[in-house]
C-alpha atoms as a PDB file:
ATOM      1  CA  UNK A   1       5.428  68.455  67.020  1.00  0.00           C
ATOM      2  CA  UNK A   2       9.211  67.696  66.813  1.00  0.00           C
ATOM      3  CA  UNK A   3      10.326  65.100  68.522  1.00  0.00           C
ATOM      4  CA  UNK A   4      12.574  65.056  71.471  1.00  0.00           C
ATOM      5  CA  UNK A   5      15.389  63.079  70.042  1.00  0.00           C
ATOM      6  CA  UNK A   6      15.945  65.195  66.498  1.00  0.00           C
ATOM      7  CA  UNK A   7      15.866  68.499  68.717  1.00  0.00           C
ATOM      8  CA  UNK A   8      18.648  67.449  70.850  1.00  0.00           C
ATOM      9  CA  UNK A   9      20.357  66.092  67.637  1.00  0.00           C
ATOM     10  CA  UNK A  10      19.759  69.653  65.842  1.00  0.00           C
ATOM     11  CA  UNK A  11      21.043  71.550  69.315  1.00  0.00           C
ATOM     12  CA  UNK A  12      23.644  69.350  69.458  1.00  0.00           C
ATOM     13  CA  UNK A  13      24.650  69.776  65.516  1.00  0.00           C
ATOM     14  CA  UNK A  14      25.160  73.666  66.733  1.00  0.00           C
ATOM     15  CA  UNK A  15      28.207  72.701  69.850  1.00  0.00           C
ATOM     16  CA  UNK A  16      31.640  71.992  67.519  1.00  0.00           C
ATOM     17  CA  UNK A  17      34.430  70.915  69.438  1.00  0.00           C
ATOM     18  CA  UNK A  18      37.845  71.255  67.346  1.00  0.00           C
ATOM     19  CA  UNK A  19      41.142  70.131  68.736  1.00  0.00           C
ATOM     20  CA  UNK A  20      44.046  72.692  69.248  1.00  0.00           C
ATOM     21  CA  UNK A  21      47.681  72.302  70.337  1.00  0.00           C
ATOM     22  CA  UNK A  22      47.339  72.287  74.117  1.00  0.00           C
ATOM     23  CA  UNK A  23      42.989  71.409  74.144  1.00  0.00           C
ATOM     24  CA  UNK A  24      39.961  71.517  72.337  1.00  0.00           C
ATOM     25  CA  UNK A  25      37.951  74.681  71.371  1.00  0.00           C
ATOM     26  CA  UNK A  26      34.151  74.827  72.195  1.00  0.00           C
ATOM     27  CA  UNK A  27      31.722  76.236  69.779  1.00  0.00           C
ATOM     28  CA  UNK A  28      28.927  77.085  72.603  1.00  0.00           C
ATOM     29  CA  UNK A  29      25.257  78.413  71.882  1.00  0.00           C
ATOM     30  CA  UNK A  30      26.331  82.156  73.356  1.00  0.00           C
ATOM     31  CA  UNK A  31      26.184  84.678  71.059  1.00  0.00           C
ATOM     32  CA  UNK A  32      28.493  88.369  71.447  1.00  0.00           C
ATOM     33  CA  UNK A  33      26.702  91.346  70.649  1.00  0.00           C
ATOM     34  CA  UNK A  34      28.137  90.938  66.694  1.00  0.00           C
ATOM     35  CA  UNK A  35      25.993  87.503  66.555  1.00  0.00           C
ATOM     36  CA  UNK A  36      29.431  85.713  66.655  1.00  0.00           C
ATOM     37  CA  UNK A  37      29.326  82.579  68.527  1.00  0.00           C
ATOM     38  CA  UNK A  38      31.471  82.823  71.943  1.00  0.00           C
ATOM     39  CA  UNK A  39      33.886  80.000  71.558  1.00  0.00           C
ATOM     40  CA  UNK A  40      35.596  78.754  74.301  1.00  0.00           C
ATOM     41  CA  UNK A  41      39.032  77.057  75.256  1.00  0.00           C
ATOM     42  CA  UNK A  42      39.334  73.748  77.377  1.00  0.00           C
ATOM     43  CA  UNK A  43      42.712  72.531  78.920  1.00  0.00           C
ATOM     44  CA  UNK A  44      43.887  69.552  81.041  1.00  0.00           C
ATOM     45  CA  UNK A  45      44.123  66.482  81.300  1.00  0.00           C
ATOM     46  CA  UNK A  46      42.532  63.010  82.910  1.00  0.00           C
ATOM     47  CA  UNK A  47      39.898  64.361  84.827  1.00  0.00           C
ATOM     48  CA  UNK A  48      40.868  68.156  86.021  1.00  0.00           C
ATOM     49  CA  UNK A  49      40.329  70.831  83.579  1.00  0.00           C
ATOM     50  CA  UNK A  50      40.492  74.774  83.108  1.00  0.00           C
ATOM     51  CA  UNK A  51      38.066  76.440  80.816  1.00  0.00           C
ATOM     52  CA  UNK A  52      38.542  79.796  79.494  1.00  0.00           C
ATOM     53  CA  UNK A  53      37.870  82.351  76.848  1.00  0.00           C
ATOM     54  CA  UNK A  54      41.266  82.688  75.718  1.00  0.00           C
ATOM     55  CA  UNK A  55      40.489  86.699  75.795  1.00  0.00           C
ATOM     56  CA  UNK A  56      37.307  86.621  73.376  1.00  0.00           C
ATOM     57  CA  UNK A  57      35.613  88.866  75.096  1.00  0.00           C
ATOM     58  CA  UNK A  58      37.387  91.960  75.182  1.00  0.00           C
ATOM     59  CA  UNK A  59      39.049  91.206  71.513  1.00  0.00           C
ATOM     60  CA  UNK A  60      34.869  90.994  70.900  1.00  0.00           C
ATOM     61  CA  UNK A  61      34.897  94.579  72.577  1.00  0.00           C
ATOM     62  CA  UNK A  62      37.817  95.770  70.688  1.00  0.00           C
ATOM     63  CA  UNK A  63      36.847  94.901  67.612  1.00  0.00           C
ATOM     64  CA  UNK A  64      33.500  97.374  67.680  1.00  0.00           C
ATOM     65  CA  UNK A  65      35.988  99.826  68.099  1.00  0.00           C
ATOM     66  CA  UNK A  66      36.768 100.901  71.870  1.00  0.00           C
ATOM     67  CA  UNK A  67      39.460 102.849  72.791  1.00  0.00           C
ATOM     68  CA  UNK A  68      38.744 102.090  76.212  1.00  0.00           C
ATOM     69  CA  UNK A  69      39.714  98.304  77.631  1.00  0.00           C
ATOM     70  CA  UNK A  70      37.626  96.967  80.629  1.00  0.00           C
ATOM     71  CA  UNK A  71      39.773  95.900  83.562  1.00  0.00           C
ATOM     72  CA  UNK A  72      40.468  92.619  85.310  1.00  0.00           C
ATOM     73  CA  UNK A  73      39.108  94.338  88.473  1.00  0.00           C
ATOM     74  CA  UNK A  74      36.086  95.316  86.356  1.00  0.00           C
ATOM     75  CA  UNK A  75      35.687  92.223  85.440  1.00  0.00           C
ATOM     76  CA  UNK A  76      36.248  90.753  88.323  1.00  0.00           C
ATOM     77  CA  UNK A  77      33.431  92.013  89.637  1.00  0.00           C
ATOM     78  CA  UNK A  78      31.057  90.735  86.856  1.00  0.00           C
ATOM     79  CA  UNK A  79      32.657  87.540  87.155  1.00  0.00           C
ATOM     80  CA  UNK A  80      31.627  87.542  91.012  1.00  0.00           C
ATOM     81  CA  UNK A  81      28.253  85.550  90.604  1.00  0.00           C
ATOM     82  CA  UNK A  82      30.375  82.546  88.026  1.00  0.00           C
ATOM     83  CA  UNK A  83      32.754  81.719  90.219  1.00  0.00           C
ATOM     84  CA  UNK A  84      34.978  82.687  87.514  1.00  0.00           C
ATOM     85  CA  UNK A  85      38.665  84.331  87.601  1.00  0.00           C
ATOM     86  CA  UNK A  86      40.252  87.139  85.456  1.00  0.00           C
ATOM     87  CA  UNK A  87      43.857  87.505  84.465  1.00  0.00           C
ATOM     88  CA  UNK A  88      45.194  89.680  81.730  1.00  0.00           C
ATOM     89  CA  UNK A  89      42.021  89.853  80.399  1.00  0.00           C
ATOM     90  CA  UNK A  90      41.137  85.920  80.132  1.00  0.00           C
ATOM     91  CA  UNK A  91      38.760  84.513  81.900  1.00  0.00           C
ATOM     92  CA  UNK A  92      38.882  81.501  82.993  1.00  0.00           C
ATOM     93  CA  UNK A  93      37.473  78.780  85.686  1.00  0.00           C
ATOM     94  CA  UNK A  94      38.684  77.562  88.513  1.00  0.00           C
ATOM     95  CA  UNK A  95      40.197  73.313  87.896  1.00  0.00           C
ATOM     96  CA  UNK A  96      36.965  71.087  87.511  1.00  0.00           C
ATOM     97  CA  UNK A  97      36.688  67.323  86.947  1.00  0.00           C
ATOM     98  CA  UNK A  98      34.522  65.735  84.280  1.00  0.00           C
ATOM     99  CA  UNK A  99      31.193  65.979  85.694  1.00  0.00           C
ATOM    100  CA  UNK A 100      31.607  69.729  86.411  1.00  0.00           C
ATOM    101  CA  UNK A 101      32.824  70.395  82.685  1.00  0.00           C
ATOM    102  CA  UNK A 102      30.012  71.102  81.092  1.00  0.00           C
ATOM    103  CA  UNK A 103      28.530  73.490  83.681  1.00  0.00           C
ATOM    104  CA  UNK A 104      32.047  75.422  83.446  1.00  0.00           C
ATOM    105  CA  UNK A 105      31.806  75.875  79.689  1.00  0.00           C
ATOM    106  CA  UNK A 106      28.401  77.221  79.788  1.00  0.00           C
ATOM    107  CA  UNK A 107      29.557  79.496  82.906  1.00  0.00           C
ATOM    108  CA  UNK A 108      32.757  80.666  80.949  1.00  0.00           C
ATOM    109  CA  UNK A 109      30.517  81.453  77.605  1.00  0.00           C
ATOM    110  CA  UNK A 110      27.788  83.352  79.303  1.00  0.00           C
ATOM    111  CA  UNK A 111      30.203  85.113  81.262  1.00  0.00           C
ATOM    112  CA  UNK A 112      32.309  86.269  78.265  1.00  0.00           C
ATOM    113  CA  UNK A 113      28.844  87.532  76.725  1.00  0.00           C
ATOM    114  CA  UNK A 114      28.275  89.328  79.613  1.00  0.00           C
ATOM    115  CA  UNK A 115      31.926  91.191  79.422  1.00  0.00           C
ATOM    116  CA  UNK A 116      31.335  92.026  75.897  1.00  0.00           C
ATOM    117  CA  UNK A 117      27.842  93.513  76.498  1.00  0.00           C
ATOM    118  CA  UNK A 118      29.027  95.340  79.857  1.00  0.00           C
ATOM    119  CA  UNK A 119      32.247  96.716  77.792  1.00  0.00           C
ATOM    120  CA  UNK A 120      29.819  98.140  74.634  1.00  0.00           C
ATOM    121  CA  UNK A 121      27.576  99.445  76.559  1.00  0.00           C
ATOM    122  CA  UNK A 122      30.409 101.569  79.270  1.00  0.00           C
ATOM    123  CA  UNK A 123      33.088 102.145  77.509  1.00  0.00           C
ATOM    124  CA  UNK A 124      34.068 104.803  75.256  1.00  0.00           C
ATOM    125  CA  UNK A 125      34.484 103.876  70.712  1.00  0.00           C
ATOM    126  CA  UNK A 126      36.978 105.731  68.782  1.00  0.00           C
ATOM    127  CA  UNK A 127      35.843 107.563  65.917  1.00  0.00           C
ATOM    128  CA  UNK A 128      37.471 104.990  62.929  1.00  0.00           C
ATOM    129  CA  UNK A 129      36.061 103.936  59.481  1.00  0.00           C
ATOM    130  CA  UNK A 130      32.951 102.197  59.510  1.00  0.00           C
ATOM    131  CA  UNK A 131      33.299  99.136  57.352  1.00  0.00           C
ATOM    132  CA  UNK A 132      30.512  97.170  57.421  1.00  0.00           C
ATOM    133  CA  UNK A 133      28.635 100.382  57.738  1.00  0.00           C
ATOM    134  CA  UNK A 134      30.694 101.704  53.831  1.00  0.00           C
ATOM    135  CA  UNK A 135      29.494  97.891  52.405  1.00  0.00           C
ATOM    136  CA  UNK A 136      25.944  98.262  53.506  1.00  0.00           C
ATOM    137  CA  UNK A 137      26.273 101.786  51.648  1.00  0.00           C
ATOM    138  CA  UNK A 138      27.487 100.619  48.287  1.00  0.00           C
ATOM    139  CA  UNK A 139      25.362  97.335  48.387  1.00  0.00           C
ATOM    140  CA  UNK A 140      22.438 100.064  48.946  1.00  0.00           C
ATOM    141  CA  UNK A 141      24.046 101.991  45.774  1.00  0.00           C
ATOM    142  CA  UNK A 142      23.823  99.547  43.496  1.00  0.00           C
ATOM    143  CA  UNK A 143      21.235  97.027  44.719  1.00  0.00           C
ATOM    144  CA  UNK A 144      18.354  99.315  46.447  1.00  0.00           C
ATOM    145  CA  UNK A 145      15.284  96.982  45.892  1.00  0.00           C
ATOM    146  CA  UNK A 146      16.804  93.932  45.895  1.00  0.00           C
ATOM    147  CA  UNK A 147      18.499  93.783  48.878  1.00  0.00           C
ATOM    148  CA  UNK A 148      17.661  92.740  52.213  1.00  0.00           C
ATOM    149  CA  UNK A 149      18.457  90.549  55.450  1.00  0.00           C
ATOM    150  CA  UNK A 150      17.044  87.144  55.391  1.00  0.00           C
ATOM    151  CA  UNK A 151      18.158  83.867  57.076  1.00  0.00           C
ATOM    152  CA  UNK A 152      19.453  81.166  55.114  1.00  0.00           C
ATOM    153  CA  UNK A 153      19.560  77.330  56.195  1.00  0.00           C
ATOM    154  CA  UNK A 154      22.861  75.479  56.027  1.00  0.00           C
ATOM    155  CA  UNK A 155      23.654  71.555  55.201  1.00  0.00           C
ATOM    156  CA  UNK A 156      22.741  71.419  59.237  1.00  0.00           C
ATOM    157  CA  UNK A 157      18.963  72.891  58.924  1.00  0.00           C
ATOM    158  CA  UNK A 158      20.249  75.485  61.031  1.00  0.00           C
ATOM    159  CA  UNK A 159      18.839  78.820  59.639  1.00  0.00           C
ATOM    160  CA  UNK A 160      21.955  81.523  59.574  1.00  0.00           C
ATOM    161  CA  UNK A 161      20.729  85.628  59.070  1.00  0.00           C
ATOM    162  CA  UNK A 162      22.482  87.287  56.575  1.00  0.00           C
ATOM    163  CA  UNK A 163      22.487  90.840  57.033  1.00  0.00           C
ATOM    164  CA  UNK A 164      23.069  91.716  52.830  1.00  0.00           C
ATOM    165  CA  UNK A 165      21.188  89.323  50.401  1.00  0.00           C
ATOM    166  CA  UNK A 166      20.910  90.097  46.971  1.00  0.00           C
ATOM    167  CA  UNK A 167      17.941  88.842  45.269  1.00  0.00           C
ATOM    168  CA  UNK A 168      18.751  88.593  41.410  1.00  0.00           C
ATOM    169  CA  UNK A 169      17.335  87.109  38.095  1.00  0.00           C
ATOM    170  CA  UNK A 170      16.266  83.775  37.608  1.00  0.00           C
ATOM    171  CA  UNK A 171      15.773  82.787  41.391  1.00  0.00           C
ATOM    172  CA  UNK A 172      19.653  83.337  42.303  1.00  0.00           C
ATOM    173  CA  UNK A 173      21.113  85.263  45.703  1.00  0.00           C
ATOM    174  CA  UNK A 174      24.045  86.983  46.289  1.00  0.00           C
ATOM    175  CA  UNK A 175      24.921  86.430  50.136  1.00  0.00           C
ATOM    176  CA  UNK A 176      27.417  89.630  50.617  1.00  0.00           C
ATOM    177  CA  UNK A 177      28.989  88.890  54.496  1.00  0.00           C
ATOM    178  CA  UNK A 178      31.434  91.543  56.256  1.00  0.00           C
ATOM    179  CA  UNK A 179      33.626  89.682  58.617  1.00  0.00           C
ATOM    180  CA  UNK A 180      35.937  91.759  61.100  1.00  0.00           C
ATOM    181  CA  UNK A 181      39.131  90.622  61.812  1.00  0.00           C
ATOM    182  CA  UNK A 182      38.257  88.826  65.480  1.00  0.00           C
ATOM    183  CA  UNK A 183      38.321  85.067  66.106  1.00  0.00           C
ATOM    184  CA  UNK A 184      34.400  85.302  66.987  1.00  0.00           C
ATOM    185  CA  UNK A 185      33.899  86.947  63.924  1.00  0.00           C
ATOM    186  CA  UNK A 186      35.839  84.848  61.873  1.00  0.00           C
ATOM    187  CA  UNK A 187      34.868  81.712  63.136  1.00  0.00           C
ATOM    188  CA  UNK A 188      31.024  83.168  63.362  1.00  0.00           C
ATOM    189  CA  UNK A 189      30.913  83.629  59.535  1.00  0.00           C
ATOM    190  CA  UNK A 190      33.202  80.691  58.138  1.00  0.00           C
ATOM    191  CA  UNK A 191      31.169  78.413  60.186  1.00  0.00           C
ATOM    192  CA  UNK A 192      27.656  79.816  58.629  1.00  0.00           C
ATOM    193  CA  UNK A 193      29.069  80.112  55.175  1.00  0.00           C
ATOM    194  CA  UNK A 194      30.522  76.749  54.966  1.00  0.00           C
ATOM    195  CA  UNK A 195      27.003  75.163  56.377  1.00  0.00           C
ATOM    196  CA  UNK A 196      25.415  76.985  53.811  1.00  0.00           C
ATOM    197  CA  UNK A 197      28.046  76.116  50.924  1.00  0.00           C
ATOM    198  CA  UNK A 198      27.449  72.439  52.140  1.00  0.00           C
ATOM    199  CA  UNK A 199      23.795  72.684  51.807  1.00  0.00           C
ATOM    200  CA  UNK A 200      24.753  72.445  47.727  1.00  0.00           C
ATOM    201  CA  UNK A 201      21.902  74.651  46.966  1.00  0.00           C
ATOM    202  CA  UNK A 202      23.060  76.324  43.268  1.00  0.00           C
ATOM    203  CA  UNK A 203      21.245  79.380  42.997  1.00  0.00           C
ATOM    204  CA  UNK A 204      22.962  80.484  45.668  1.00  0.00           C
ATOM    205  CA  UNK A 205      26.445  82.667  45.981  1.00  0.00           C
ATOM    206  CA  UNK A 206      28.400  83.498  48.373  1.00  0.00           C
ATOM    207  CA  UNK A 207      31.413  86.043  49.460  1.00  0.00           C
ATOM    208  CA  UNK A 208      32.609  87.115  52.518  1.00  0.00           C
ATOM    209  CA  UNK A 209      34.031  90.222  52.364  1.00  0.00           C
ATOM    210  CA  UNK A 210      36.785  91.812  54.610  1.00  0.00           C
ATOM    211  CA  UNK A 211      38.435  95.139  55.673  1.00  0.00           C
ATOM    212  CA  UNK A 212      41.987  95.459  54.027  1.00  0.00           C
ATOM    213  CA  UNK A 213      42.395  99.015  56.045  1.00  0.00           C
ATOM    214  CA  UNK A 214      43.275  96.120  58.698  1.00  0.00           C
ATOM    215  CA  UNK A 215      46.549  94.400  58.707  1.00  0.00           C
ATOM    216  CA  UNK A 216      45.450  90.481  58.923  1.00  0.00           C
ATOM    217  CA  UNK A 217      47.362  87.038  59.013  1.00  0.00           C
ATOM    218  CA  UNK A 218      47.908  85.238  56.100  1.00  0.00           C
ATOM    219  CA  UNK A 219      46.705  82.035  58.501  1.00  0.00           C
ATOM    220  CA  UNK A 220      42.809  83.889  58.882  1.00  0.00           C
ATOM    221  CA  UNK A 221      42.821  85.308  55.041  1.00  0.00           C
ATOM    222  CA  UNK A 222      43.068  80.946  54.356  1.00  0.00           C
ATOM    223  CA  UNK A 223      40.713  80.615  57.249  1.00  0.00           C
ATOM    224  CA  UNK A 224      38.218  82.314  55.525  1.00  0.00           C
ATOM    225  CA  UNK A 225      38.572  81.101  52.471  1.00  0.00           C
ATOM    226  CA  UNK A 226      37.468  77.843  53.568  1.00  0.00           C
ATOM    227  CA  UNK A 227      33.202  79.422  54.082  1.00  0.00           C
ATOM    228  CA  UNK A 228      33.382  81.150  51.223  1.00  0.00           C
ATOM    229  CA  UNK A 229      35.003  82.999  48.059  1.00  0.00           C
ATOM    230  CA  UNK A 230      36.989  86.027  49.890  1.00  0.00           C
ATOM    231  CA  UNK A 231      37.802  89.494  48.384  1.00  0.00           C
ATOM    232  CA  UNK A 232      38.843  92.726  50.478  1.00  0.00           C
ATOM    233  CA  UNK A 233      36.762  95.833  50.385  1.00  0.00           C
ATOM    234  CA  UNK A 234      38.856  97.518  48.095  1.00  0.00           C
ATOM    235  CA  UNK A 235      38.055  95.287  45.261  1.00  0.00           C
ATOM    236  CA  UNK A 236      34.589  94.384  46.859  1.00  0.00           C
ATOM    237  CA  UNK A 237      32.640  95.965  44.285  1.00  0.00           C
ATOM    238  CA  UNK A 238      34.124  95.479  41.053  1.00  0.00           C
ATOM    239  CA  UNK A 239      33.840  91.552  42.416  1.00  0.00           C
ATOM    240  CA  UNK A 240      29.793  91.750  43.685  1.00  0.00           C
ATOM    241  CA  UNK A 241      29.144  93.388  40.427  1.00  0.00           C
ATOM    242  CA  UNK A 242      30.746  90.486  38.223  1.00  0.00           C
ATOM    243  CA  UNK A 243      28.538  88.128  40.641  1.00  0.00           C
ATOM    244  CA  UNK A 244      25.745  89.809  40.077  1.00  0.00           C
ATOM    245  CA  UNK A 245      25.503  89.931  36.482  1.00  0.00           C
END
């Protein structure tokens, strides 16, 4: 039985707070309907503070690919059981002191989730490219058999799932990992890349993959680059081949 001390250590191991001009952002437990980690933003000062989620969950929304974009007065009215407020799309709490900050980040992260959800599952997608679905195809192409999902655990002992594993000679894997360009998704797959790069574990590779159809800042391209080796889909598989040799 695991004891009560080393799981709050390994829950706490999963809540990163990072400092930011203006606050610090809040990795939270939440997950968006991608599996990217709702992060959240905290501002103020001495002991009042405003949590919100800087717009993550309708840039989570967008980035699936809806044409549509929910409302503040729609979500206003998801927001009505958190206490919450909507402006512009951000939501954000009302000014809390210390002892009510942690309940407001937890409030602000589930509520975001619950946006994102609501939005996929009532608004309309444009008809676009699929990346991650034309990776999972040429992976499939050239890997059939030796491909499949599997979790990996990071330098943490947190176990991450990897949707595109390649299992190769000699005990080695190829860990293949789309990444959108979205500040959930980006910080969702740096943050489980780098864990797992930490771990030090040699048979394993890794390379995160992203859509060059999309115009992206230079800033997120070095972003990435920290979790793993990068490469855009156009040169993806000339580059997983070499690995996989």
């Amino acid at each position: 039985m695991i004891d009560p001390a080393q799981l709050k250590e390994v829950l706490c191991e999963a809540v990163r707070a990072t400092p930011f001009e203006g606050g610090v952002r809040v990795t939270t437990h939440c997950l968006y309907p991608s599996n990217g980690t709702v992060t959240v933003a905290v501002r103020g000062g001495l002991n009042e503070f405003v949590v919100s989620d800087d717009g993550g969950a309708l840039s989570e929304a967008a980035a699936a690919g809806l044409i549509e974009r929910a409302t503040d007065k729609q979500v206003r009215a998801l927001l009505k059981a958190y206490g919450l407020k909507v402006e512009g799309g951000v939501i954000y709490s009302p000014p809390v002191n210390h002892s009510e900050l942690s309940a407001a980040v937890l409030l602000v992260a589930n509520a975001a989730k619950e946006v994102a959800d609501w939005s996929l599952n009532h608004l309309r997608f444009q008809a676009r490219r699929s990346f991650k679905a034309e990776l999972a195809a040429l992976l499939e192409r050239h890997f059939q058999g030796n491909l499949k999902p599997a979790p990996i655990v990071g330098q943490s002992n947190r176990p991450y799932k990897f949707e595109h594993v390649i299992y190769l000679r000699e005990g080695r894997r190829l860990i293949v990992d789309p990444v959108t360009n979205d500040p959930s998704s980006i910080n969702a797959r740096v943050v489980a890349n780098l864990d797992v790069r930490m771990a030090g574990d040699p048979s394993i590779q890794q390379l995160l993959v992203y859509d060059d159809q999309v115009e992206w800042a230079s800033a997120d391209l070095k972003v990435l680059e920290v979790g793993a080796p990068t490469v855009p889909f156009s040169f993806a598989e000339a580059e997983i081949r070499k690995l996989a040799a």
